[in-house]
PDB file of N, CA and C in Angstrom:
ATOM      1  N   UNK A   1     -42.359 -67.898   2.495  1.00  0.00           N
ATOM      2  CA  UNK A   1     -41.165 -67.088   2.308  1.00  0.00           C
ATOM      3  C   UNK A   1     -41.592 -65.677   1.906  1.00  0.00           C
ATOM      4  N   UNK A   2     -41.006 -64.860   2.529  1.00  0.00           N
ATOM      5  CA  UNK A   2     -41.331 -63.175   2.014  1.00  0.00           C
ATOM      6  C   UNK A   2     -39.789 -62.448   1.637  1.00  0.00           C
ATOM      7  N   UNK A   3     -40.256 -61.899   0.008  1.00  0.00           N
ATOM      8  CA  UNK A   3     -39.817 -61.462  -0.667  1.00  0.00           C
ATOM      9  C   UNK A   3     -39.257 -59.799  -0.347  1.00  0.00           C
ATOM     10  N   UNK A   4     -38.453 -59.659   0.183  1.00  0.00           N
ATOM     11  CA  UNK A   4     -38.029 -58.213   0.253  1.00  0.00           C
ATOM     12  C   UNK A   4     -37.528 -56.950  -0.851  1.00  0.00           C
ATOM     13  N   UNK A   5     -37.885 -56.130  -0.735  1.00  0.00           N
ATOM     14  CA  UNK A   5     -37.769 -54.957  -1.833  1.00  0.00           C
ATOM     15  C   UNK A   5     -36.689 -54.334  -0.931  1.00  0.00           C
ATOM     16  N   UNK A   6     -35.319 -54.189  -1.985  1.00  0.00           N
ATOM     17  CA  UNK A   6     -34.178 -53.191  -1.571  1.00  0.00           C
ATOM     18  C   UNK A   6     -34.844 -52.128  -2.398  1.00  0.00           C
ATOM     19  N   UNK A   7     -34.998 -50.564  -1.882  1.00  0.00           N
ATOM     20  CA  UNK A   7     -35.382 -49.110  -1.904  1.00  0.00           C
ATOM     21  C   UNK A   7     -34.089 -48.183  -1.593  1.00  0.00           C
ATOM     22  N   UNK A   8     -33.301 -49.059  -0.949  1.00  0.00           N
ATOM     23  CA  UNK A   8     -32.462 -47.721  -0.953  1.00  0.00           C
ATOM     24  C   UNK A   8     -32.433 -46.837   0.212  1.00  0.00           C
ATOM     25  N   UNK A   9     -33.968 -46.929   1.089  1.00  0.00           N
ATOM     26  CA  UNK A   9     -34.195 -46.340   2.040  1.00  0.00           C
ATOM     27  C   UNK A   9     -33.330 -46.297   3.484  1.00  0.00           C
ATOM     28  N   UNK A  10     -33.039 -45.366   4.218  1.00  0.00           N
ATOM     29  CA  UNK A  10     -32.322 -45.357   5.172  1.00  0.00           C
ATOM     30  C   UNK A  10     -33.344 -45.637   6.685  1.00  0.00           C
ATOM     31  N   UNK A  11     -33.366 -46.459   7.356  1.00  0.00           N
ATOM     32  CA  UNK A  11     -33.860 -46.871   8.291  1.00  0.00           C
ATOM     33  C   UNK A  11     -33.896 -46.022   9.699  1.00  0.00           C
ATOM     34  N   UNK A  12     -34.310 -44.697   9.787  1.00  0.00           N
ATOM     35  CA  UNK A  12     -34.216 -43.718  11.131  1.00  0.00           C
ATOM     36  C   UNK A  12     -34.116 -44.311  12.302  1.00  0.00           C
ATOM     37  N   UNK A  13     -34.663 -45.581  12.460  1.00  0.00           N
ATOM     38  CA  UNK A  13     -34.664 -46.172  13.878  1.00  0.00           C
ATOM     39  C   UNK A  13     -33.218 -46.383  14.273  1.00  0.00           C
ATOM     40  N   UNK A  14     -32.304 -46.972  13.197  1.00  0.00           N
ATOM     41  CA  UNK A  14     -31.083 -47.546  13.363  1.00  0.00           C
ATOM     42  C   UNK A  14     -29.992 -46.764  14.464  1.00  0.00           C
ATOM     43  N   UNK A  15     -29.349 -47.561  15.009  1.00  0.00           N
ATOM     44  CA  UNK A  15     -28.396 -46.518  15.476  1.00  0.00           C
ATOM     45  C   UNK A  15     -27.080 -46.047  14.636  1.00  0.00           C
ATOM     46  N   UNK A  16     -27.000 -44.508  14.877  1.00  0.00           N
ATOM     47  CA  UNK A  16     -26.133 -43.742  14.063  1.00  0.00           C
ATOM     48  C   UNK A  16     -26.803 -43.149  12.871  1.00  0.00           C
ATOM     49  N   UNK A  17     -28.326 -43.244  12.756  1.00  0.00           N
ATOM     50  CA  UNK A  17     -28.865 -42.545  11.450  1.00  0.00           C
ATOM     51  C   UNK A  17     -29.265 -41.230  12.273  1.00  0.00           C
ATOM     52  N   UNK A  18     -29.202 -40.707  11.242  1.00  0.00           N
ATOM     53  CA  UNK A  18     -29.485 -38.782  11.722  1.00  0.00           C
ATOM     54  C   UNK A  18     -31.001 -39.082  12.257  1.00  0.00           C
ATOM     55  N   UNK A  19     -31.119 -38.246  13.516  1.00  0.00           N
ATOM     56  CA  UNK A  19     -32.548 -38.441  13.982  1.00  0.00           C
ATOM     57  C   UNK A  19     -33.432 -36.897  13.592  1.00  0.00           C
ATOM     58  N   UNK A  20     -34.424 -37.008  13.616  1.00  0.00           N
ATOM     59  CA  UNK A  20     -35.297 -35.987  12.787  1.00  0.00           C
ATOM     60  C   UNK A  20     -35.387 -34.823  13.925  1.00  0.00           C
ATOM     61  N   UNK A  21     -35.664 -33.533  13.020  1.00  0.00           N
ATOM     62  CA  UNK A  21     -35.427 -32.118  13.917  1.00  0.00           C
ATOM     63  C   UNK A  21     -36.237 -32.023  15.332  1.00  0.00           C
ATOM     64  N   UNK A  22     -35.798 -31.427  16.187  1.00  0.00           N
ATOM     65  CA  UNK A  22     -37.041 -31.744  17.896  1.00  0.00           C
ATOM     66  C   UNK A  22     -37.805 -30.474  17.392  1.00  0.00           C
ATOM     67  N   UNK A  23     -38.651 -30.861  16.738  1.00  0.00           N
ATOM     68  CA  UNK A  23     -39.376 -29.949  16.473  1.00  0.00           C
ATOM     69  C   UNK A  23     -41.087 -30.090  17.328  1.00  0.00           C
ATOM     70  N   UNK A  24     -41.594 -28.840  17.481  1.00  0.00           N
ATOM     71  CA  UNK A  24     -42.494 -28.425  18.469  1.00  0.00           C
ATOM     72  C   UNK A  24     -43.527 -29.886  18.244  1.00  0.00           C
ATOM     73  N   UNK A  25     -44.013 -29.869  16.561  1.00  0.00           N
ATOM     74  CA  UNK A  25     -45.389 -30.385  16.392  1.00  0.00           C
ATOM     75  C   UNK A  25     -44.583 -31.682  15.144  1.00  0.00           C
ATOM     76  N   UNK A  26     -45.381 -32.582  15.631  1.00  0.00           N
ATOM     77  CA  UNK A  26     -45.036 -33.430  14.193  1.00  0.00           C
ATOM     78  C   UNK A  26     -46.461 -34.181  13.858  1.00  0.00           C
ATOM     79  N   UNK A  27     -47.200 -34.288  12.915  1.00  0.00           N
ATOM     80  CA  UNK A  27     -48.108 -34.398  12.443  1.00  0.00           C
ATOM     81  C   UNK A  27     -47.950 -35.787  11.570  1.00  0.00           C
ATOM     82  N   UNK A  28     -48.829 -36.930  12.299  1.00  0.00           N
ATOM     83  CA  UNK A  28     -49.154 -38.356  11.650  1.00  0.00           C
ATOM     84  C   UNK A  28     -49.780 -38.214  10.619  1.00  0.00           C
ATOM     85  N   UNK A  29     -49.332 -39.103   9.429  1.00  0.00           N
ATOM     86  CA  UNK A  29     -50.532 -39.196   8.083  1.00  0.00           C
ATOM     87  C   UNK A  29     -50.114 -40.314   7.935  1.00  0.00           C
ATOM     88  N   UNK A  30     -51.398 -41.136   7.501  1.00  0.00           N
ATOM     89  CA  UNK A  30     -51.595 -42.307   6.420  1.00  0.00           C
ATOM     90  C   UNK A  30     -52.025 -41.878   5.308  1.00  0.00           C
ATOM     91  N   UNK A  31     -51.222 -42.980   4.574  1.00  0.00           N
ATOM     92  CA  UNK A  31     -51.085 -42.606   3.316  1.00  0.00           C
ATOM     93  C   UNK A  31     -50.997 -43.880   2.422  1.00  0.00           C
ATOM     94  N   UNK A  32     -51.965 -43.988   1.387  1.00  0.00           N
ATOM     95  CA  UNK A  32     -51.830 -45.093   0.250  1.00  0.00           C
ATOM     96  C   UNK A  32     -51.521 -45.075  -1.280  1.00  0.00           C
ATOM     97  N   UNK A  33     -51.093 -45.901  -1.580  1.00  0.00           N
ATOM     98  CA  UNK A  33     -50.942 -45.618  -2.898  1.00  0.00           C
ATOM     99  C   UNK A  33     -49.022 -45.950  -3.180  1.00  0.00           C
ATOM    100  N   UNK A  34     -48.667 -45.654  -2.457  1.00  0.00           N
ATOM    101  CA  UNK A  34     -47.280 -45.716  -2.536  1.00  0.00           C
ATOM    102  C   UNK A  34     -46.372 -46.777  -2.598  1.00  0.00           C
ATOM    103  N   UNK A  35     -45.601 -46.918  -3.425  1.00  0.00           N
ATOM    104  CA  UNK A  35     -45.132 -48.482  -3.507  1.00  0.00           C
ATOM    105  C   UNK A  35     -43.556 -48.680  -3.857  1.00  0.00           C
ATOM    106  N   UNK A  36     -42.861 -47.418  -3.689  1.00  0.00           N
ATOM    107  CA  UNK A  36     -41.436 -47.464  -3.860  1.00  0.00           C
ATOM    108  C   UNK A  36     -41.062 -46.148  -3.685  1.00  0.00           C
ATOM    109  N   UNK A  37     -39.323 -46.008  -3.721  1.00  0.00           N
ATOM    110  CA  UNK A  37     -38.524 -44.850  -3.305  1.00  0.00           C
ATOM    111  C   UNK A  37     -38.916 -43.614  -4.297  1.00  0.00           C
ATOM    112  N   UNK A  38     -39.516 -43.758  -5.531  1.00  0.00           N
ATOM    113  CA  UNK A  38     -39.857 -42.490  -6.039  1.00  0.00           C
ATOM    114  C   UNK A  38     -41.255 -41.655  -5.413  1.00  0.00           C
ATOM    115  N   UNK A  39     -41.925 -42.801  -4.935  1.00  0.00           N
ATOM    116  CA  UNK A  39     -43.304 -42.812  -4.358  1.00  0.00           C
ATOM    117  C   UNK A  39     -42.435 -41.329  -3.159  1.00  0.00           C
ATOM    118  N   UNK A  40     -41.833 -42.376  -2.032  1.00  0.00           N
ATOM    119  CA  UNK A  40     -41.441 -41.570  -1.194  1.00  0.00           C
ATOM    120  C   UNK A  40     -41.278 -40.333  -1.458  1.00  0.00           C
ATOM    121  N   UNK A  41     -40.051 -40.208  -2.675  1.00  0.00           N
ATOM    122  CA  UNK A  41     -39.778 -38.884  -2.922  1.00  0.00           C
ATOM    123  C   UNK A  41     -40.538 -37.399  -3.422  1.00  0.00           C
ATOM    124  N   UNK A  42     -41.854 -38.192  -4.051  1.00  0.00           N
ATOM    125  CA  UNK A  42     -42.644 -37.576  -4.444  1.00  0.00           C
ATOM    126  C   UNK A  42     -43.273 -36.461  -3.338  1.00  0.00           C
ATOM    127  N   UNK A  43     -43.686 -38.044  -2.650  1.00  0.00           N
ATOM    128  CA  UNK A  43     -44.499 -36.841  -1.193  1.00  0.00           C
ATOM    129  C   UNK A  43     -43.938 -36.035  -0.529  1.00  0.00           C
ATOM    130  N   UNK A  44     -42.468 -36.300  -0.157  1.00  0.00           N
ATOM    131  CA  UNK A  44     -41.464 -35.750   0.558  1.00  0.00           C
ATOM    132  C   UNK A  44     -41.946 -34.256   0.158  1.00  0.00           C
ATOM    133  N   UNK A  45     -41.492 -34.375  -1.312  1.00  0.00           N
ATOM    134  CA  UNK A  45     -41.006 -32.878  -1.975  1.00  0.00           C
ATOM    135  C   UNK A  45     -42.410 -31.794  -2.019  1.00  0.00           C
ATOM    136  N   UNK A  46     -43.601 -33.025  -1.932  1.00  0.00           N
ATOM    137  CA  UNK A  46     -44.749 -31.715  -1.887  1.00  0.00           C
ATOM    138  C   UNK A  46     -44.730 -31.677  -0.341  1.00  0.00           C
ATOM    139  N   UNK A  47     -44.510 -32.501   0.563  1.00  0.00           N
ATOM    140  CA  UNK A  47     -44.963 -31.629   1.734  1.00  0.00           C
ATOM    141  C   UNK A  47     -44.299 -30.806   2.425  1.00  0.00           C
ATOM    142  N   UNK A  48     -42.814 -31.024   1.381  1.00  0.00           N
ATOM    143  CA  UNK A  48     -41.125 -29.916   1.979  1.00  0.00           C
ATOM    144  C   UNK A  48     -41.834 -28.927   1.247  1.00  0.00           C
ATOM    145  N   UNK A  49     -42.525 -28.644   0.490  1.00  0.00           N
ATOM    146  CA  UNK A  49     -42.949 -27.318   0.177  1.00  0.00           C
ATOM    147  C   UNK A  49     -43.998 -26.462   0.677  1.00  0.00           C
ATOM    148  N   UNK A  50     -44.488 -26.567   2.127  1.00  0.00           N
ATOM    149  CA  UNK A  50     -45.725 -26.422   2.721  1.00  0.00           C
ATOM    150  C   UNK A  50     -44.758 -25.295   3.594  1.00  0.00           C
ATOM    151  N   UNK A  51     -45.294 -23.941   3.695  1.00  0.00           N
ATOM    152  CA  UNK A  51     -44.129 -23.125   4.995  1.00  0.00           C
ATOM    153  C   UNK A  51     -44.414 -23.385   6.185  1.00  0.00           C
ATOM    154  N   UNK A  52     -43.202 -23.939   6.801  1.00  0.00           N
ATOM    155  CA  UNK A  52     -43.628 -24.311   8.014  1.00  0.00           C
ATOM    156  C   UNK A  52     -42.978 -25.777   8.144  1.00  0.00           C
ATOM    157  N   UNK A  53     -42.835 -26.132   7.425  1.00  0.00           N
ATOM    158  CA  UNK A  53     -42.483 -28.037   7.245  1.00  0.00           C
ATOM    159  C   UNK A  53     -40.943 -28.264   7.350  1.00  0.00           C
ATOM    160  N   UNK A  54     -40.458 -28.477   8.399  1.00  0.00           N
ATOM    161  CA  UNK A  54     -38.914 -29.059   8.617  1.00  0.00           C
ATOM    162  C   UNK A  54     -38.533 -29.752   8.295  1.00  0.00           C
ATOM    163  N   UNK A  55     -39.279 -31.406   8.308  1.00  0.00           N
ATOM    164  CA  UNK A  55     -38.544 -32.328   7.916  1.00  0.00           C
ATOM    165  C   UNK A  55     -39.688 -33.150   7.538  1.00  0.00           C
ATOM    166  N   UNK A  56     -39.212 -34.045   6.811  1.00  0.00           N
ATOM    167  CA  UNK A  56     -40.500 -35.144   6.412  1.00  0.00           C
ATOM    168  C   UNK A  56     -40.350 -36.772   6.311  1.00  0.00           C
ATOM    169  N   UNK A  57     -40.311 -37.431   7.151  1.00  0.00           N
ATOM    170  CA  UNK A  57     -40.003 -38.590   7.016  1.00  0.00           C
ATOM    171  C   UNK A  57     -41.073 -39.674   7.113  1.00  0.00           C
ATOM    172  N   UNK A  58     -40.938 -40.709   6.142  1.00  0.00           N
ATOM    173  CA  UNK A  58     -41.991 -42.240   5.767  1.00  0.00           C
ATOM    174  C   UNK A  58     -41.753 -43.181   6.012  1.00  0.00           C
ATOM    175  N   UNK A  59     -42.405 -44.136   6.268  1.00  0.00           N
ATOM    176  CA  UNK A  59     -42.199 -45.148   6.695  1.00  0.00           C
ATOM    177  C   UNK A  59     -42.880 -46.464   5.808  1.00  0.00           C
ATOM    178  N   UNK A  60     -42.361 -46.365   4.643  1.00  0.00           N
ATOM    179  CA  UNK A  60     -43.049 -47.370   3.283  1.00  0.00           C
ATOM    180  C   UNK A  60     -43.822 -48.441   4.113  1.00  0.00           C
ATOM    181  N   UNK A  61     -45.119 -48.786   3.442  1.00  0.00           N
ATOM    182  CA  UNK A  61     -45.352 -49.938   3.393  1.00  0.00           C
ATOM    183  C   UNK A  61     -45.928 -50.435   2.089  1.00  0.00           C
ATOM    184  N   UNK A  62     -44.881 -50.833   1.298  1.00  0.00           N
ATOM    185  CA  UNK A  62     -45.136 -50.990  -0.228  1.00  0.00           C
ATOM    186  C   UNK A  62     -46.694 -51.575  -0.285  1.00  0.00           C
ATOM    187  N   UNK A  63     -47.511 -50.591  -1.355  1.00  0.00           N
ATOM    188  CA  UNK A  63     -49.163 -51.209  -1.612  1.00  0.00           C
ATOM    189  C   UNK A  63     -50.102 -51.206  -0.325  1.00  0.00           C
ATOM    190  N   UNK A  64     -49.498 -50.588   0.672  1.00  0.00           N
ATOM    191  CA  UNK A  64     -50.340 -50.577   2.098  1.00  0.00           C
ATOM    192  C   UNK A  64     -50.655 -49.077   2.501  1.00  0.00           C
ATOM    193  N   UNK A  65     -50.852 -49.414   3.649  1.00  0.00           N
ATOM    194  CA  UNK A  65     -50.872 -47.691   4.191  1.00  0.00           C
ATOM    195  C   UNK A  65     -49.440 -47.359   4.793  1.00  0.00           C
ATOM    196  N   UNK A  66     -48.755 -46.359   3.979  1.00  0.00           N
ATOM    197  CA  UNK A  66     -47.539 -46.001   5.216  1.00  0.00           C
ATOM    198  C   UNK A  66     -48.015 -44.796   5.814  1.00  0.00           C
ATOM    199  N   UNK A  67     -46.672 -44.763   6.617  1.00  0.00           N
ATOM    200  CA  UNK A  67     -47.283 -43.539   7.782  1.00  0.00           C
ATOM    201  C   UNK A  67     -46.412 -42.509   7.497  1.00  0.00           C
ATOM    202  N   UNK A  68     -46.563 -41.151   7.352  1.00  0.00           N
ATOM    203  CA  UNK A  68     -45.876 -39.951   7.028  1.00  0.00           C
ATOM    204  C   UNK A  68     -45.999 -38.882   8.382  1.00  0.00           C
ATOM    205  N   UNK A  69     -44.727 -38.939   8.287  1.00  0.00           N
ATOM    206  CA  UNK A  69     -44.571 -37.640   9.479  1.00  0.00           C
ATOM    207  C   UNK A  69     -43.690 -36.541   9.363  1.00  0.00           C
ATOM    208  N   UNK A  70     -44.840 -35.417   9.534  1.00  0.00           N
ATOM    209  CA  UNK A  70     -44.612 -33.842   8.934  1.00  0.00           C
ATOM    210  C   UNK A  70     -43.888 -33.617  10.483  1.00  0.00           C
ATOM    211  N   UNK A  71     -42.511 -33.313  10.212  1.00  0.00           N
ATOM    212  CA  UNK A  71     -42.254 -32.240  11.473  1.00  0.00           C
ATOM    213  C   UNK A  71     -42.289 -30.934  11.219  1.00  0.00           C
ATOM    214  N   UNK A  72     -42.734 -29.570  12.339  1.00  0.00           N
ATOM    215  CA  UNK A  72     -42.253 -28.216  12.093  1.00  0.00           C
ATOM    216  C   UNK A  72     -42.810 -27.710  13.325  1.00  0.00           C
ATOM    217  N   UNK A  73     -42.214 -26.337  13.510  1.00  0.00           N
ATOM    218  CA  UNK A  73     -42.064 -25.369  14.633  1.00  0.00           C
ATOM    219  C   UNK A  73     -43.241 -25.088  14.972  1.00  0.00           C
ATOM    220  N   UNK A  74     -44.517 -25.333  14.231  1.00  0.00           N
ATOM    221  CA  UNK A  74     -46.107 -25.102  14.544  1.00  0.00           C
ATOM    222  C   UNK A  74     -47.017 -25.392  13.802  1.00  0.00           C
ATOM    223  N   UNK A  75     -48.252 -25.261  14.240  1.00  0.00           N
ATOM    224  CA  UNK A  75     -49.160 -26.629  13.615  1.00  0.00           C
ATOM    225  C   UNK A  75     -49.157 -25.904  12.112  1.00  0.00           C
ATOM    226  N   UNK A  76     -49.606 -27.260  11.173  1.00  0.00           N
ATOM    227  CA  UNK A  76     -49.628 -27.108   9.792  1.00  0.00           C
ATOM    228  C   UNK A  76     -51.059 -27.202   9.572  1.00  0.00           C
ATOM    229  N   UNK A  77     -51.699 -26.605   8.368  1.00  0.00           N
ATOM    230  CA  UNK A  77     -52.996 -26.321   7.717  1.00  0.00           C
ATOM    231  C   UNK A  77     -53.533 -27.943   7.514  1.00  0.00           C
ATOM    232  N   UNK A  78     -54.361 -28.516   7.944  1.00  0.00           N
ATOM    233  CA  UNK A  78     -54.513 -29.795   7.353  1.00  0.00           C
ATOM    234  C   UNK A  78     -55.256 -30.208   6.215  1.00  0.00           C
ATOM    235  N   UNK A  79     -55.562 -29.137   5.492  1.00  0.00           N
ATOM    236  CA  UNK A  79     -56.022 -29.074   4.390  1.00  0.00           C
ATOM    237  C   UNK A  79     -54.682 -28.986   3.084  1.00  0.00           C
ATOM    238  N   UNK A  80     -54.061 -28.160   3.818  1.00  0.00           N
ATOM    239  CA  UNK A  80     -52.897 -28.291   2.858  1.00  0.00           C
ATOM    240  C   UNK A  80     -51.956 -29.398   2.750  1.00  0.00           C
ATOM    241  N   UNK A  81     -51.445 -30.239   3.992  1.00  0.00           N
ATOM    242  CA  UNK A  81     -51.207 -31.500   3.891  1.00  0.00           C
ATOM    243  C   UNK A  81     -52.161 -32.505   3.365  1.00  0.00           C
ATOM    244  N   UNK A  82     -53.294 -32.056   3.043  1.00  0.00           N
ATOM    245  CA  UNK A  82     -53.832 -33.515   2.132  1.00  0.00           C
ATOM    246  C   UNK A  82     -53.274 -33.340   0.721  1.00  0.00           C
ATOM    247  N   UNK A  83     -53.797 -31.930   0.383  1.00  0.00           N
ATOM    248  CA  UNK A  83     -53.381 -31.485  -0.931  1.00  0.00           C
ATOM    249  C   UNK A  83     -52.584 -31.464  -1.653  1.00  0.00           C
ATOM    250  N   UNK A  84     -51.037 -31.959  -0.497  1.00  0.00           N
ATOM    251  CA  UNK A  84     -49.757 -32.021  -0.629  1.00  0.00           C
ATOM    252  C   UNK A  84     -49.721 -33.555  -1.334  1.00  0.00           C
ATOM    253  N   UNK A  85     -50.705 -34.437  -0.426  1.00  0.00           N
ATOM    254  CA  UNK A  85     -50.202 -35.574  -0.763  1.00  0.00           C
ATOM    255  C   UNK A  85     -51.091 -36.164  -2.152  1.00  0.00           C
ATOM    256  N   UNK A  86     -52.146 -35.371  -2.277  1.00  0.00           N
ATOM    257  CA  UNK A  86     -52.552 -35.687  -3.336  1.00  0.00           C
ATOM    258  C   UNK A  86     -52.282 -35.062  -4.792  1.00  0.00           C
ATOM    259  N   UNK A  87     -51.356 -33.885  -4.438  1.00  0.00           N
ATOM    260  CA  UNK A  87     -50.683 -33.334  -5.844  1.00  0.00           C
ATOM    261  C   UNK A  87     -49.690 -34.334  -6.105  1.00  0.00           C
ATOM    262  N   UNK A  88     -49.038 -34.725  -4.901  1.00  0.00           N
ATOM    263  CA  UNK A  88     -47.870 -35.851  -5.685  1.00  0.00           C
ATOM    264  C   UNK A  88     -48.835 -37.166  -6.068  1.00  0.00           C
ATOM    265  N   UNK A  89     -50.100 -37.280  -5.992  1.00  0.00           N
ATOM    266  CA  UNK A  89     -50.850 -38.422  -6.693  1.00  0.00           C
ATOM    267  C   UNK A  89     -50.876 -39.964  -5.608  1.00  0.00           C
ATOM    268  N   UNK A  90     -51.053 -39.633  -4.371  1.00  0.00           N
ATOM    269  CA  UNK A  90     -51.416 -40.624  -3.365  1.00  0.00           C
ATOM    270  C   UNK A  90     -52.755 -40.012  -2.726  1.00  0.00           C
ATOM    271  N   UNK A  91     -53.159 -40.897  -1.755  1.00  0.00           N
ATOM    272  CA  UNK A  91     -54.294 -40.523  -0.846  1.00  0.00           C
ATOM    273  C   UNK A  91     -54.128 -41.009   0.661  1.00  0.00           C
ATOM    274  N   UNK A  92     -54.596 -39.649   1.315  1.00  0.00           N
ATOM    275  CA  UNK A  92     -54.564 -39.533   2.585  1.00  0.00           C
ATOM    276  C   UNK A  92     -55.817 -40.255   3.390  1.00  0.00           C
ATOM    277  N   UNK A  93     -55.743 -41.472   4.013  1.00  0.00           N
ATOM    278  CA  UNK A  93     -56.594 -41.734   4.792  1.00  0.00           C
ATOM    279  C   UNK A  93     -56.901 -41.361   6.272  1.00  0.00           C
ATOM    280  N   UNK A  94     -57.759 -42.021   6.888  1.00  0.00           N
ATOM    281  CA  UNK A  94     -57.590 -41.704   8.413  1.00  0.00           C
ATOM    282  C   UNK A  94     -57.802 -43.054   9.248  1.00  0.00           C
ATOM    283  N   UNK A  95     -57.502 -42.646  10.513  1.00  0.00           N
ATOM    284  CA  UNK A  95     -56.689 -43.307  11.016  1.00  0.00           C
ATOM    285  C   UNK A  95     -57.792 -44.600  11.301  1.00  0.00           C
TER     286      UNK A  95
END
């Protein structure tokens, strides 16, 4: 039997959820460490602070690797997206 965690999270795939900006470049990250909706929010807010960054959406995998995707109008520093994710206190792996 597997135990599910309600987060609160809104499911993008669904139909009728707002779909993310068509933006030029969107940039894959894995990411660990993360294990609930504050987790999320954390990273969100450092990588909404990168210029250049439209939208930011995750895809939890509580205690695993989730996958983070930076959208924006042109490529982002990838030094600064690690930095992003490690000021909010996770770590960026590869792929």
């Amino acid at each position: 039997m597997t135990d599910r965690i309600q987060l609160g999270l809104t499911d993008v795939s669904a139909s009728g959820a707002p779909a993310a900006p068509a933006s030029a470049v969107n940039e894959e990250l894995l990411v660990t460490g993360m294990t609930c909706a504050h987790c999320v929010a954390s990273v969100r807010e450092e990588l909404s602070e990168i210029d250049g960054v439209e939208a930011v959406s995750v895809d939890l995998v509580a205690g695993g690797t989730s996958h983070v995707t930076v959208h924006s109008a042109t490529p982002l520093d990838d030094d600064a997206l690690t930095a992003a994710i490690e000021e909010a206190g996770y770590t960026r792996v590869s792929a």
